[in-house]
Protein backbone atom coordinates (compact mmCIF):
# COMPACT_ATOMS: atom_id res chain seq x y z
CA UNK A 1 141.61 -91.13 -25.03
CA UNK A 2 139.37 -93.85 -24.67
CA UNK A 3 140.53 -95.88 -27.16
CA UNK A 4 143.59 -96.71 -25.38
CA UNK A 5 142.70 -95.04 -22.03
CA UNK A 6 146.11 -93.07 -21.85
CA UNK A 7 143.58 -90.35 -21.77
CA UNK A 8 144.55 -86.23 -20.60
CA UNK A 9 142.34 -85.56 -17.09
CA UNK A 10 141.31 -81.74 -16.42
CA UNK A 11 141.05 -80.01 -13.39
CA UNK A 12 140.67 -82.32 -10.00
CA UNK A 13 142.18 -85.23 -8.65
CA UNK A 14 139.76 -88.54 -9.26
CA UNK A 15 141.28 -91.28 -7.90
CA UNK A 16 138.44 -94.04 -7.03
CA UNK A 17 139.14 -97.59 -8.49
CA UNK A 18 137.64 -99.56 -11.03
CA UNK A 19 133.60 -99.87 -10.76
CA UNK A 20 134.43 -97.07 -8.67
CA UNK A 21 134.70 -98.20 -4.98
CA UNK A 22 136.40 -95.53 -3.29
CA UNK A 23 139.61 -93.50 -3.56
CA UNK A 24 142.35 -95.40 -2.59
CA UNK A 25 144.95 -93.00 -3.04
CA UNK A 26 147.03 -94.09 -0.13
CA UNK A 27 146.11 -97.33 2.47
CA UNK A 28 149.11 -97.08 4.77
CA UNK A 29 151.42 -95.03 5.80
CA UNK A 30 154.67 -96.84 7.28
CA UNK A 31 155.24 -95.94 10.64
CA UNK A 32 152.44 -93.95 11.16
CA UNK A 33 150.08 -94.82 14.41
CA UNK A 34 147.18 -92.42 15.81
CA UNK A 35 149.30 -92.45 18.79
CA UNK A 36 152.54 -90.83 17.19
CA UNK A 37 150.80 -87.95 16.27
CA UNK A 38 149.04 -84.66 17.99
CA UNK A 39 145.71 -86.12 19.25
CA UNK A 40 142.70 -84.75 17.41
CA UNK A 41 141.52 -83.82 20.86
CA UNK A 42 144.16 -81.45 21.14
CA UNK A 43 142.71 -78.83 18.88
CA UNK A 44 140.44 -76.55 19.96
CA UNK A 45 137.06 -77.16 18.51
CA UNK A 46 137.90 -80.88 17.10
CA UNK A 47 136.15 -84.27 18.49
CA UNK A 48 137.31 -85.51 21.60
CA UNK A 49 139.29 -88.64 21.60
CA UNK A 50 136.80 -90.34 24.46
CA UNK A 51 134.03 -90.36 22.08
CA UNK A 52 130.37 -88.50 22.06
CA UNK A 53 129.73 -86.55 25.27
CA UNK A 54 125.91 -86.96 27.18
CA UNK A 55 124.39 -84.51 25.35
CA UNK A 56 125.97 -85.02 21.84
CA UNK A 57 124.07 -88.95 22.23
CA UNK A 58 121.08 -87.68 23.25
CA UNK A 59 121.00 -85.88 20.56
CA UNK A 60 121.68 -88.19 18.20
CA UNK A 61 119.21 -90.75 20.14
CA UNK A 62 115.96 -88.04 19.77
CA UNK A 63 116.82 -87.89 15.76
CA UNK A 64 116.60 -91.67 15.57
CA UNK A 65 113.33 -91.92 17.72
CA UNK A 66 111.55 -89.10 15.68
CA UNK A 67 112.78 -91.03 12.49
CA UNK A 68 111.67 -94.11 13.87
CA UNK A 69 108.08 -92.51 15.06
CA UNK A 70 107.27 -89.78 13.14
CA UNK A 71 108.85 -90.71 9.79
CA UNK A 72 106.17 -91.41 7.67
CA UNK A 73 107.08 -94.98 6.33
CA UNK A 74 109.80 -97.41 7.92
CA UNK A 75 113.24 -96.84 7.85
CA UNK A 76 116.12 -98.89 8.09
CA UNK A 77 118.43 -98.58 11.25
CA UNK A 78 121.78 -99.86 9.91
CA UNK A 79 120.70 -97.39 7.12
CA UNK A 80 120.44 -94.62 9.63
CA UNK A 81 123.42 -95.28 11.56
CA UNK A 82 125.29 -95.59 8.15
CA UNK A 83 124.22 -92.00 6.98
CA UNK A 84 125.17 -90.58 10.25
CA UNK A 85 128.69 -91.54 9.92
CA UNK A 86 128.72 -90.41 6.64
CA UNK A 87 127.48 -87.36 7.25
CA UNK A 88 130.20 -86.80 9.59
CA UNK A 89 132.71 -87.40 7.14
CA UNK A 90 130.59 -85.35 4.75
CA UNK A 91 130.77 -82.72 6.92
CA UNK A 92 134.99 -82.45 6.72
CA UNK A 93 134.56 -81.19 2.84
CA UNK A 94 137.41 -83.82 2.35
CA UNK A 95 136.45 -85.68 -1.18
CA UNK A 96 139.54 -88.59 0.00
CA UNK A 97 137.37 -89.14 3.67
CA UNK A 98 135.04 -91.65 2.93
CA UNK A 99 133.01 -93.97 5.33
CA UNK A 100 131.98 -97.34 3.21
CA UNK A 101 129.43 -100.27 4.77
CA UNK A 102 130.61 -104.12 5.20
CA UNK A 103 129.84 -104.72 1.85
CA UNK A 104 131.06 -101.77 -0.34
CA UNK A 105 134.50 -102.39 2.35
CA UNK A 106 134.85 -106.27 1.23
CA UNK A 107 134.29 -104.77 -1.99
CA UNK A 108 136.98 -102.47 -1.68
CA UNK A 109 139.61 -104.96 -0.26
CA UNK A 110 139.10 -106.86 -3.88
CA UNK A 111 140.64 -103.95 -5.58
CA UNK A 112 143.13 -103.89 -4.13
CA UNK A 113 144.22 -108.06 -4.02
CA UNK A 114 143.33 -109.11 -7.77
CA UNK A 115 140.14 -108.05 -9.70
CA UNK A 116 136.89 -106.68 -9.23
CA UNK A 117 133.49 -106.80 -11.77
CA UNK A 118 132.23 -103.96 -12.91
CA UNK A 119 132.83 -101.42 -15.55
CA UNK A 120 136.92 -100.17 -15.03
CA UNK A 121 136.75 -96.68 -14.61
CA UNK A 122 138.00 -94.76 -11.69
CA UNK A 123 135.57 -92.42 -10.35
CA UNK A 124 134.99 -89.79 -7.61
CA UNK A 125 132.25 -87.75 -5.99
CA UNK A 126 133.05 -84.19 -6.85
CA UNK A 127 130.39 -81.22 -6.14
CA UNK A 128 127.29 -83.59 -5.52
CA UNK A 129 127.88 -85.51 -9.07
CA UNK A 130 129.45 -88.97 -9.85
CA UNK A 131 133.08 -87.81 -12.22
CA UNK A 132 134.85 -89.84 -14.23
CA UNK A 133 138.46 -89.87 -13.72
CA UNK A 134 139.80 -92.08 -16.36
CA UNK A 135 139.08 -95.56 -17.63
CA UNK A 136 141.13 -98.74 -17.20
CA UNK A 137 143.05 -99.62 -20.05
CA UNK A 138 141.04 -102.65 -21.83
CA UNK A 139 137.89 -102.27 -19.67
CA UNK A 140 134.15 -101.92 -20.53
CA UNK A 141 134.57 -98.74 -19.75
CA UNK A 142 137.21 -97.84 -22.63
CA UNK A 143 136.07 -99.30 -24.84
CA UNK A 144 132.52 -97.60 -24.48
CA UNK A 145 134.09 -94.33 -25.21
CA UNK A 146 134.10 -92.93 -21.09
CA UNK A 147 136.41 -89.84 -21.10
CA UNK A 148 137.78 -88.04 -17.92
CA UNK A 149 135.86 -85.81 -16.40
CA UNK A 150 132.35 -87.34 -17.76
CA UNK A 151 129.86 -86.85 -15.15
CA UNK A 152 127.48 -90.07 -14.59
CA UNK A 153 124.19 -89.17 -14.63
CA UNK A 154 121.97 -92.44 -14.74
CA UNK A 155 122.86 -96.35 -14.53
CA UNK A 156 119.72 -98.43 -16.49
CA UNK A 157 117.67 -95.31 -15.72
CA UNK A 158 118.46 -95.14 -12.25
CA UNK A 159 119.64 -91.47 -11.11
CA UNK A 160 122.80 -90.89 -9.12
CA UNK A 161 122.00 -87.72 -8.29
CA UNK A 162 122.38 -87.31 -4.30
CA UNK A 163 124.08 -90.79 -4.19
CA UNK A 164 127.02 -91.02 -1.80
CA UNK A 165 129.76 -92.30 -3.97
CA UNK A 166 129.22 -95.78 -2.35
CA UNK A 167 125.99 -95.72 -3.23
CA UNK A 168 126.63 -94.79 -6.73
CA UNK A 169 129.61 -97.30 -7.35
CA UNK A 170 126.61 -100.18 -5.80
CA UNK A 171 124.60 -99.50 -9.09
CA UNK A 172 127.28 -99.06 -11.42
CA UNK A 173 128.89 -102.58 -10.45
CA UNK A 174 127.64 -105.78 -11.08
CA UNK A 175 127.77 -109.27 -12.09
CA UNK A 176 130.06 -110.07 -15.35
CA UNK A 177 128.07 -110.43 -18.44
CA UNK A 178 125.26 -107.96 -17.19
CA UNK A 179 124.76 -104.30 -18.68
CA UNK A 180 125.12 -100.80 -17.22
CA UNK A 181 123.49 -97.90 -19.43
CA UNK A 182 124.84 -95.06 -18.64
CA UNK A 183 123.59 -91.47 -19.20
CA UNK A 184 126.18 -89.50 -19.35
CA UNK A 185 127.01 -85.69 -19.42
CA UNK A 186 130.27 -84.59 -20.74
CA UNK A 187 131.97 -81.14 -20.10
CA UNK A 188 131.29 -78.42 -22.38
CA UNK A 189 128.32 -80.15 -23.96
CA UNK A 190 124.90 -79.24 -24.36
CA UNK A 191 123.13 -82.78 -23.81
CA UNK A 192 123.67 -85.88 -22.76
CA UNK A 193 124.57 -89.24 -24.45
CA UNK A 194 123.63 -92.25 -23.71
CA UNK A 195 126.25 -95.33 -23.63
CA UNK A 196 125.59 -99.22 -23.05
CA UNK A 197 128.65 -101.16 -21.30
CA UNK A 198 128.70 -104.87 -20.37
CA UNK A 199 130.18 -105.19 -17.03
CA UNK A 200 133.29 -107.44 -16.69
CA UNK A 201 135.92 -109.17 -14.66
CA UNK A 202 138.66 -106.39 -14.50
CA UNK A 203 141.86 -108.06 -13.60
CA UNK A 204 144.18 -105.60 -11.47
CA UNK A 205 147.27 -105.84 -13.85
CA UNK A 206 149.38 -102.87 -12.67
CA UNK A 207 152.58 -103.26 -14.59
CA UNK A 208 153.71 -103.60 -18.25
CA UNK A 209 157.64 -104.15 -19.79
CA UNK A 210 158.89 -104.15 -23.02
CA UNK A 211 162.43 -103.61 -23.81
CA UNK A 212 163.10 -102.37 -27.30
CA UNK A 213 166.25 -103.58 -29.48
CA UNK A 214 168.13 -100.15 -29.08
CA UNK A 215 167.97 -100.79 -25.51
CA UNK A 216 165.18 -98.92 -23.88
CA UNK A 217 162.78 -100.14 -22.03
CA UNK A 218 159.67 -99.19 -20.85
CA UNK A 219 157.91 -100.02 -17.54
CA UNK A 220 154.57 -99.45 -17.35
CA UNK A 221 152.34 -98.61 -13.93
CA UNK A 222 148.88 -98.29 -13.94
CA UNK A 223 148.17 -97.56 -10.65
CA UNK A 224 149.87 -98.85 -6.90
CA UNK A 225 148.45 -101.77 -5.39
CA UNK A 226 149.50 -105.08 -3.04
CA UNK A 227 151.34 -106.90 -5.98
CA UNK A 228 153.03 -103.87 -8.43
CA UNK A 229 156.12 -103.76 -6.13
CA UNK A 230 157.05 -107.56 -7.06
CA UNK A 231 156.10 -107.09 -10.63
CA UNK A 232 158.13 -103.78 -11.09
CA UNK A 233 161.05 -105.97 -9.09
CA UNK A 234 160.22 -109.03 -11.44
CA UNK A 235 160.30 -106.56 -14.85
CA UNK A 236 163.53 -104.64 -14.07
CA UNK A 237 165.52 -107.90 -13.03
CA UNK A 238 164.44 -109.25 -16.81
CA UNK A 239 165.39 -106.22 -18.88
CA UNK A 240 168.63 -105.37 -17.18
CA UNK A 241 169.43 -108.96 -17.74
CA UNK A 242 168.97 -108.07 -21.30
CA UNK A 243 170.84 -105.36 -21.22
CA UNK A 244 168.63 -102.07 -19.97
CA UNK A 245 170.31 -98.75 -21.71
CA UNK A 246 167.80 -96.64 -20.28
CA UNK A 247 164.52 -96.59 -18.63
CA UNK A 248 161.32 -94.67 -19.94
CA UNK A 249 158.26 -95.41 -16.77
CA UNK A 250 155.19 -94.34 -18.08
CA UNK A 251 153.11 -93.16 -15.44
CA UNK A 252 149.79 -91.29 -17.47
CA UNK A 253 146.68 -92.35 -16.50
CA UNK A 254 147.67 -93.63 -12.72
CA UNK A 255 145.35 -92.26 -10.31
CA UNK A 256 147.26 -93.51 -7.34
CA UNK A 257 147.03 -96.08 -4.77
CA UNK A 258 149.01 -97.40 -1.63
CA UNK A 259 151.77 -94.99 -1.01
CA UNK A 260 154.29 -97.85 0.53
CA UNK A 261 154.07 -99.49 -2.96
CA UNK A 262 155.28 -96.01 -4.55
CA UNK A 263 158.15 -95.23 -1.72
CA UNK A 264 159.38 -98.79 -2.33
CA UNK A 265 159.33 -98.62 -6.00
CA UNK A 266 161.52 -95.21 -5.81
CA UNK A 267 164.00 -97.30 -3.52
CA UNK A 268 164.72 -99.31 -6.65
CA UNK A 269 166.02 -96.09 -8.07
CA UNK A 270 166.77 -93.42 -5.61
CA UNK A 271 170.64 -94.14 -3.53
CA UNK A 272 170.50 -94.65 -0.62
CA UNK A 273 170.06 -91.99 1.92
CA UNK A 274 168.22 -89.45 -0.42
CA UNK A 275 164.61 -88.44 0.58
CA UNK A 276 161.98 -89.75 -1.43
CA UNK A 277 159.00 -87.82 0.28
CA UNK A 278 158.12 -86.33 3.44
CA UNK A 279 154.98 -85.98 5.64
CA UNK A 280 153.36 -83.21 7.31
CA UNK A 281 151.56 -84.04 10.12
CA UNK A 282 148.30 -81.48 11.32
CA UNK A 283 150.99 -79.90 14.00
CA UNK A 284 153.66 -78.95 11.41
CA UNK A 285 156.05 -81.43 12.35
CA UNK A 286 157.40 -83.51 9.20
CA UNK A 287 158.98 -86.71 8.51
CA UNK A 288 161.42 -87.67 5.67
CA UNK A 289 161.34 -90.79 4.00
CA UNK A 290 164.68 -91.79 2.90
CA UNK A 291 165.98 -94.73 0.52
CA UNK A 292 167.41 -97.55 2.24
CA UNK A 293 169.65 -99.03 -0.32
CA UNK A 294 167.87 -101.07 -2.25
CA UNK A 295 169.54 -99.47 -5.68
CA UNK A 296 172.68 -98.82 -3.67
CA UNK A 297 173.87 -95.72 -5.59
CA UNK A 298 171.09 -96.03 -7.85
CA UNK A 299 170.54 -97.28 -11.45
CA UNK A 300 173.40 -97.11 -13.89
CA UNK A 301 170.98 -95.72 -16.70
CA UNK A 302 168.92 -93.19 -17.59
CA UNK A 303 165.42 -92.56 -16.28
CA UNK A 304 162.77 -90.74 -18.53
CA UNK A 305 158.60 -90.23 -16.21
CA UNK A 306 156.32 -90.07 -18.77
CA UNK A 307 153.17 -88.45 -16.77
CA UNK A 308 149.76 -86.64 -17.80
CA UNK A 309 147.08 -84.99 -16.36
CA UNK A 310 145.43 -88.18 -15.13
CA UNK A 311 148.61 -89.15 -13.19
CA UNK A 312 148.30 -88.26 -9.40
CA UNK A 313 148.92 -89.07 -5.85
CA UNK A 314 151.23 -92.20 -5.29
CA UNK A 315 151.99 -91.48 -9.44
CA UNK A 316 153.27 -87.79 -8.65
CA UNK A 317 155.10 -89.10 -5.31
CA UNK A 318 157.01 -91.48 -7.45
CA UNK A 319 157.85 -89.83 -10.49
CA UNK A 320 158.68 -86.26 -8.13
CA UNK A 321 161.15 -88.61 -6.18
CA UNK A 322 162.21 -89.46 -9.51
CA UNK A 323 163.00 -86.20 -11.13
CA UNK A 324 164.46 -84.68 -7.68
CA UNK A 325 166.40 -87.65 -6.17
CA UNK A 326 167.49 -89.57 -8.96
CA UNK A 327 168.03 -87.06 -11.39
CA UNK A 328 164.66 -88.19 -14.22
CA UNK A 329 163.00 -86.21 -16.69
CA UNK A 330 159.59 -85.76 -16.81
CA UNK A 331 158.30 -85.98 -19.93
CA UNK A 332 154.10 -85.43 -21.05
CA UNK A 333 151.91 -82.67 -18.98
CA UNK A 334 151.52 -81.04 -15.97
CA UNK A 335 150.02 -83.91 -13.29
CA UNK A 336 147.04 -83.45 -11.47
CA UNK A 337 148.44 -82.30 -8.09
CA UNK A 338 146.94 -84.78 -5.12
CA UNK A 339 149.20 -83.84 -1.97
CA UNK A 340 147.71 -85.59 0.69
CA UNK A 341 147.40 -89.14 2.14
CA UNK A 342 144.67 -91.71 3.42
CA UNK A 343 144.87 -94.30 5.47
CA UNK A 344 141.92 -97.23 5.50
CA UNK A 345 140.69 -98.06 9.64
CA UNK A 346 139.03 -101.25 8.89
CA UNK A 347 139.42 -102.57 12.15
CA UNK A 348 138.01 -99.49 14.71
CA UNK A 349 134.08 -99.59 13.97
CA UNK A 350 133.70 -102.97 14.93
CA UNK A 351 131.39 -104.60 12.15
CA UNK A 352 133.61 -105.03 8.70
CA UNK A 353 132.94 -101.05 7.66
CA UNK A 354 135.66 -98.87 6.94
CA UNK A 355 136.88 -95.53 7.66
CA UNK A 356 139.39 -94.13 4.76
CA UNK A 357 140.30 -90.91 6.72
CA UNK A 358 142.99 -87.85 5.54
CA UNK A 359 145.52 -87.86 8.00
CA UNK A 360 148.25 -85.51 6.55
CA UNK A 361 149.91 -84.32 3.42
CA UNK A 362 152.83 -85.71 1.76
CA UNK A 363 155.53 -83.36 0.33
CA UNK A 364 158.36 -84.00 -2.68
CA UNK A 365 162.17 -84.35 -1.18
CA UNK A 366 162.26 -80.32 -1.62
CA UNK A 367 159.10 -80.23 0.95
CA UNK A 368 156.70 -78.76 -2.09
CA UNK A 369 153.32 -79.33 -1.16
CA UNK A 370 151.93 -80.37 -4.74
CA UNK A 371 148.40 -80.32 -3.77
CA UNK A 372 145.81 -78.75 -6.77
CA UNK A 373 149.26 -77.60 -8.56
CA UNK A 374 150.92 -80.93 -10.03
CA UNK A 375 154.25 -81.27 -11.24
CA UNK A 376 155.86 -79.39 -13.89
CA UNK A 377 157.46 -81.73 -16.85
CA UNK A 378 160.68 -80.60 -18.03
CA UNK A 379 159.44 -81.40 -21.79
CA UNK A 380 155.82 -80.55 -22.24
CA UNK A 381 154.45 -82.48 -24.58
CA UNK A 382 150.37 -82.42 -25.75
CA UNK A 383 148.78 -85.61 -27.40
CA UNK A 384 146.67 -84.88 -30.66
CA UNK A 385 143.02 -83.98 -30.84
CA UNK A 386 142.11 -87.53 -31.57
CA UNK A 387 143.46 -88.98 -28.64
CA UNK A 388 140.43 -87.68 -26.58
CA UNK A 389 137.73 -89.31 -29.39
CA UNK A 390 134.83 -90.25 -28.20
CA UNK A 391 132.28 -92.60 -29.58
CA UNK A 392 130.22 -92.25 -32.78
CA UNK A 393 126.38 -92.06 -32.19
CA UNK A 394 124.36 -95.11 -33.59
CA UNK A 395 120.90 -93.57 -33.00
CA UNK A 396 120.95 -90.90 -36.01
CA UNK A 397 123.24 -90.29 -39.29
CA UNK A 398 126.08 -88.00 -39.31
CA UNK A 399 125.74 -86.04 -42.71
CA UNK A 400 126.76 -83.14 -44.87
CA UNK A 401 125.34 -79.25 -43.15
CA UNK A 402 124.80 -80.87 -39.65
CA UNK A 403 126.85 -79.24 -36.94
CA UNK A 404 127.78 -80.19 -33.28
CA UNK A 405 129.98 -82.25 -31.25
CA UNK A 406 129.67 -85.20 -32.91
CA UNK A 407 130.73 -83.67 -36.40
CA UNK A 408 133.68 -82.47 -34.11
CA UNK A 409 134.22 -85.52 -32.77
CA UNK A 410 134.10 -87.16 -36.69
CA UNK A 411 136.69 -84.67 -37.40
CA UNK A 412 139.03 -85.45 -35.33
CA UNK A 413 139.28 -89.40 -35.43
CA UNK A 414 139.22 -88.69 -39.34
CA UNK A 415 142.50 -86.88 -38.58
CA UNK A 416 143.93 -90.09 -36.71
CA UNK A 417 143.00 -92.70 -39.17
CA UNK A 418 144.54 -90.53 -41.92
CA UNK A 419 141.92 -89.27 -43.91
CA UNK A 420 141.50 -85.54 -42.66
CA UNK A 421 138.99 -83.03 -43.17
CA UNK A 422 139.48 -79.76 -44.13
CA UNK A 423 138.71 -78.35 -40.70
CA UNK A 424 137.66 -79.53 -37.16
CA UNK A 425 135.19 -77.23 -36.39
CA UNK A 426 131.73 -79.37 -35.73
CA UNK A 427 130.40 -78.28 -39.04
CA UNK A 428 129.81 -81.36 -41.50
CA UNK A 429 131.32 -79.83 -44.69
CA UNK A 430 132.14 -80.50 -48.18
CA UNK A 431 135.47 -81.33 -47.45
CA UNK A 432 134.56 -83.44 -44.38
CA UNK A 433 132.25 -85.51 -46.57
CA UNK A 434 135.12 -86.17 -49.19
CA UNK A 435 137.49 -87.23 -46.28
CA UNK A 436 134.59 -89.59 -45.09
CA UNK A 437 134.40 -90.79 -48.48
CA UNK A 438 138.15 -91.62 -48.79
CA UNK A 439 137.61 -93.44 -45.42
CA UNK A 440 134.86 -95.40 -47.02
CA UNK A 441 136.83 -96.45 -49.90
CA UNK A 442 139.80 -97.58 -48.75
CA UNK A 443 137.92 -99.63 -45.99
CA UNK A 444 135.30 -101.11 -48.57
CA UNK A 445 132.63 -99.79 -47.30
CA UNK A 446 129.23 -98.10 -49.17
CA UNK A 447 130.80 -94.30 -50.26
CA UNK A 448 128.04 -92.76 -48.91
CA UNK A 449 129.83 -89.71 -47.19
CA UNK A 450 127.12 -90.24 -44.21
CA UNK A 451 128.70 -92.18 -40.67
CA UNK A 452 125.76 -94.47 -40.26
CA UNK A 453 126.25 -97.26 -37.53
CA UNK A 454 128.51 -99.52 -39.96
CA UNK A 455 130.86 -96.62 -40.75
CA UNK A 456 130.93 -95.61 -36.97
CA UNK A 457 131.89 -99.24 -36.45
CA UNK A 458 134.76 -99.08 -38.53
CA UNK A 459 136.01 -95.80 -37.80
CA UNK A 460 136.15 -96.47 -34.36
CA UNK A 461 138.13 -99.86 -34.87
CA UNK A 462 140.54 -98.00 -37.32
CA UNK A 463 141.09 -95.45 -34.95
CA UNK A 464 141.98 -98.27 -32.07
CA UNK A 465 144.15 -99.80 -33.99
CA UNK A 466 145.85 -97.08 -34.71
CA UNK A 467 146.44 -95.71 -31.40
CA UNK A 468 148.04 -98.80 -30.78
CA UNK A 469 151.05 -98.23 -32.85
CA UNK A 470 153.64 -96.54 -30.94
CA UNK A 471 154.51 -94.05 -33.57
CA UNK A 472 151.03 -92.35 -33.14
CA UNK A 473 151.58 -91.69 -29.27
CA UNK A 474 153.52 -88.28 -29.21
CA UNK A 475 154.58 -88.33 -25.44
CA UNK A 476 156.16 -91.70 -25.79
CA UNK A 477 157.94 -90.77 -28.53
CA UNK A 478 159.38 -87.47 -27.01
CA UNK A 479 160.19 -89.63 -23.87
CA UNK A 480 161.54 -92.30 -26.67
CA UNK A 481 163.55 -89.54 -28.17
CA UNK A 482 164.92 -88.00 -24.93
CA UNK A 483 166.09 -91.55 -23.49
CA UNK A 484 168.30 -91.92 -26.54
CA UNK A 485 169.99 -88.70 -26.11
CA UNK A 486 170.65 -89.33 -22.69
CA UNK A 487 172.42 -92.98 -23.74
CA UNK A 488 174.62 -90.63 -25.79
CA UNK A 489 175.39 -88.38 -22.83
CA UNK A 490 175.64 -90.94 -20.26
CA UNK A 491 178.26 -93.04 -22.65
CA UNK A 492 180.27 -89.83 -23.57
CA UNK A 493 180.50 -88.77 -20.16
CA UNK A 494 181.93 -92.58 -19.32
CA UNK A 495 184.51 -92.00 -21.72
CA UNK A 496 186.02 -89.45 -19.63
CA UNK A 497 185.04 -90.01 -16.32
CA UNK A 498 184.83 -93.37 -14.28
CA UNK A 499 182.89 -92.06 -11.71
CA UNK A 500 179.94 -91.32 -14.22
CA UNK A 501 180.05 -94.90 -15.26
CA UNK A 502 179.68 -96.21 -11.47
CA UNK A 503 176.61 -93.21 -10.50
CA UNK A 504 175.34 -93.56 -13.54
CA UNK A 505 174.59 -89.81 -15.76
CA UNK A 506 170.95 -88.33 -16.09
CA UNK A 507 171.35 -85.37 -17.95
């Protein structure tokens, strides 16, 4: 939903950050070194480890000269010799193998350390088009009304069509203060619509607490960088100081990131010597990744994963670990399913350009590959309709007899502010008009029963605000609901056996 970006994603993983550099599902992978593993070379048909043979360079060398004679205007070596490395990546059908220039690669390194300009939304390249994955809570990007799974079709009447994602992400970006208009398509509709975003600093703020007085707390990730190990650390030492019941981490909406951040995160909760995940290297041979203690015998209260479809990668490693090694319930929708992992070679090419390459899959501690599946949640829970809003037009009035999306769309944010229509169907009727009216009244506004740019205004803003009320946000309450009934098993269970207090009970 774009008014809070805890928004539902459909079908594929999207996990590129922010302005939309690149996925950066995974940057490391502890203890993994080309060397440790089956050469590439190995395999029959794959590249050789000793680089292009005579004939392969030739090859390559007559393209260039042709280019470079033939072409009909000039082109650009670096340009060339970018492309072809691309295209070689292209070429694996791997959306997660990327090859970025200097630039986009400093660019890339930002998101990662601290913040980044641009738009927040994380975005991949998915069948030839730019895709919106989700957008970062507070960005331009939110609050513009992007959706998951919007497809980007123009930036201030540029096209991204045929745009390597790098390419694409180079328009959308750009200095704080300036303006990206973006043409976008969304699924299932018949045109396009047309939004205007001022680009901004977004800061990379990864974690949020709050403990509530019945003792519950909730930990917040948005996604797994450099710094969200020491804030998670930082936020679990405060609330159990205050005296942590149980523990509700809300994981919707986190496309990813570095997987060491997510391993080291479970450690917190996982005793030691369970598996968290494992690897599966392109021989079949796998390695488990096992807690080293850093919980001990784990937490001594409850755990409750809020996830969506938006949550994937390093968000599914964590909150599988979770359910199967430290005995959480998930609580929300079935995640995306993003089963393997990337690592960045930013030092190999030589000339600050990077190579984010799949190198094998990661597995939960049962060895279930994940991959285009997801995770199951043990309570299935479905935001409303109005959660996936979108917004209002400004460039025509929404009246009585019109039908389309946008009625639809009027509908269903009428249902969240509390003035409902009598249906939901896109057409703009009688009883829509009276709920519009009632809107209009009780926000002071000219009862006109038409959403002309004013009324869009305040619809919108009465809709934000309240989406930010915790009350209105169905998962959290479920996860709310179920952390409170495990308190109550956990302490009845204490009552009659010490052990239970010491492990701590997740029922």
């Amino acid at each position: 939903m774009w008014f809070r970006g805890r928004t539902v994603l459909a079908l594929l993983v999207l996990t590129a950050i922010g302005a939309g550099v690149v996925t950066w599902s995974i940057l490391q992978v502890p203890g993994w070194s080309p060397a440790s593993q089956t050469p590439a070379s190995s395999v029959s048909g794959t590249p050789s480890s000793q680089g292009l043979r005579e004939k392969e360079l030739d090859k390559l060398n007559k393209v260039l000269d042709l280019i470079g004679n033939r072409y009909m205007i000039p082109a650009d070596r670096q340009t060339l010799l970018d492309g072809a490395v691309q295209g070689m990546l292209d070429s694996l059908g791997d959306p997660y193998s990327v090859y970025m220039s200097k630039i986009e690669a400093e660019k890339f390194t930002d998101t990662t350390q601290g913040a980044f300009t641009g738009i927040g939304a994380d975005l991949k390249k998915e069948n030839g088009v730019i895709v919106v994955e989700s957008p970062m809570k507070g960005s331009p990007a939110e609050r513009a009304g992007l959706q998951p799974r919007d497809v980007l079709i123009m930036v201030n009447g540029e096209s991204l069509q045929g745009l390597s994602l790098s390419e694409a992400v180079a328009k959308i970006r750009g200095p704080k203060g300036t303006k990206a208009k973006l043409r976008v398509l969304r699924p299932g509709a018949k045109e396009a619509m047309e939004l205007e975003l001022v680009r901004d600093r977004i800061p990379v703020e990864t974690v949020q607490a709050q403990l509530g007085s019945d003792g519950i707390g909730r930990l917040t990730i948005s996604q797994f960088s450099l710094i969200t190990l020491a804030q998670v650390e930082d936020e679990l030492k405060s609330m159990e100081g205050k005296g942590l019941k149980a523990l509700v981490i809300d994981l919707r909406n986190n496309p990813g990131g570095m997987v060491e951040s997510a391993q080291k995160i479970a450690d917190q909760f996982v005793p030691k010597g369970k598996p968290i995940f494992q690897y599966e290297y392109n021989d079949g041979q796998r390695d488990s990744k096992l807690a080293d203690g850093s919980s001990g015998k784990g937490k001594p209260y409850p755990l409750v994963v809020l996830m969506n479809k938006a949550s994937a990668s390093a968000a599914e490693l964590l909150a599988g670990a979770l359910k199967q090694s430290a005995g959480a319930v998930l609580v929300g929708e079935t995640t995306f399913g993003k089963g393997t992992v990337q690592i960045s070679f930013d030092n190999e090419l030589g000339d600050g350009s990077l190579v984010k390459l799949t190198v094998c899959k990661w597995l939960l501690p049962d060895g279930t590959w994940i991959h285009h599946k997801g995770i199951e949640p043990d309570i299935r829970v479905v935001q409303p309709d109005y959660w996936m809003s979108s917004k209002l037009p400004r460039d025509r009035i929404l009246k009585r007899d019109q039908t389309g999306e946008d009625v639809t769309n009027l509908q269903h944010i009428l249902a969240g502010v509390g003035t409902p229509a009598d249906r939901s169907d896109g057409y703009f009727s009688d009883g829509t008009e009276l709920a519009l009216k009632a809107f209009q009244q009780r926000e002071h506004l000219p009862v006109t029963g038409e959403v002309d740019p004013h009324t869009a205004d305040q619809l919108e803003q009465s809709l934000y605000a309240e989406l930010q009320k915790p009350e209105k946000d169905a998962q959290l309450q479920a996860a709310l609901s179920k952390a409170q009934e495990m308190i109550g098993t956990a302490s009845a269970a204490g009552r009659n056996s010490p052990l239970a207090v010491e492990y701590g009970v997740r029922g």
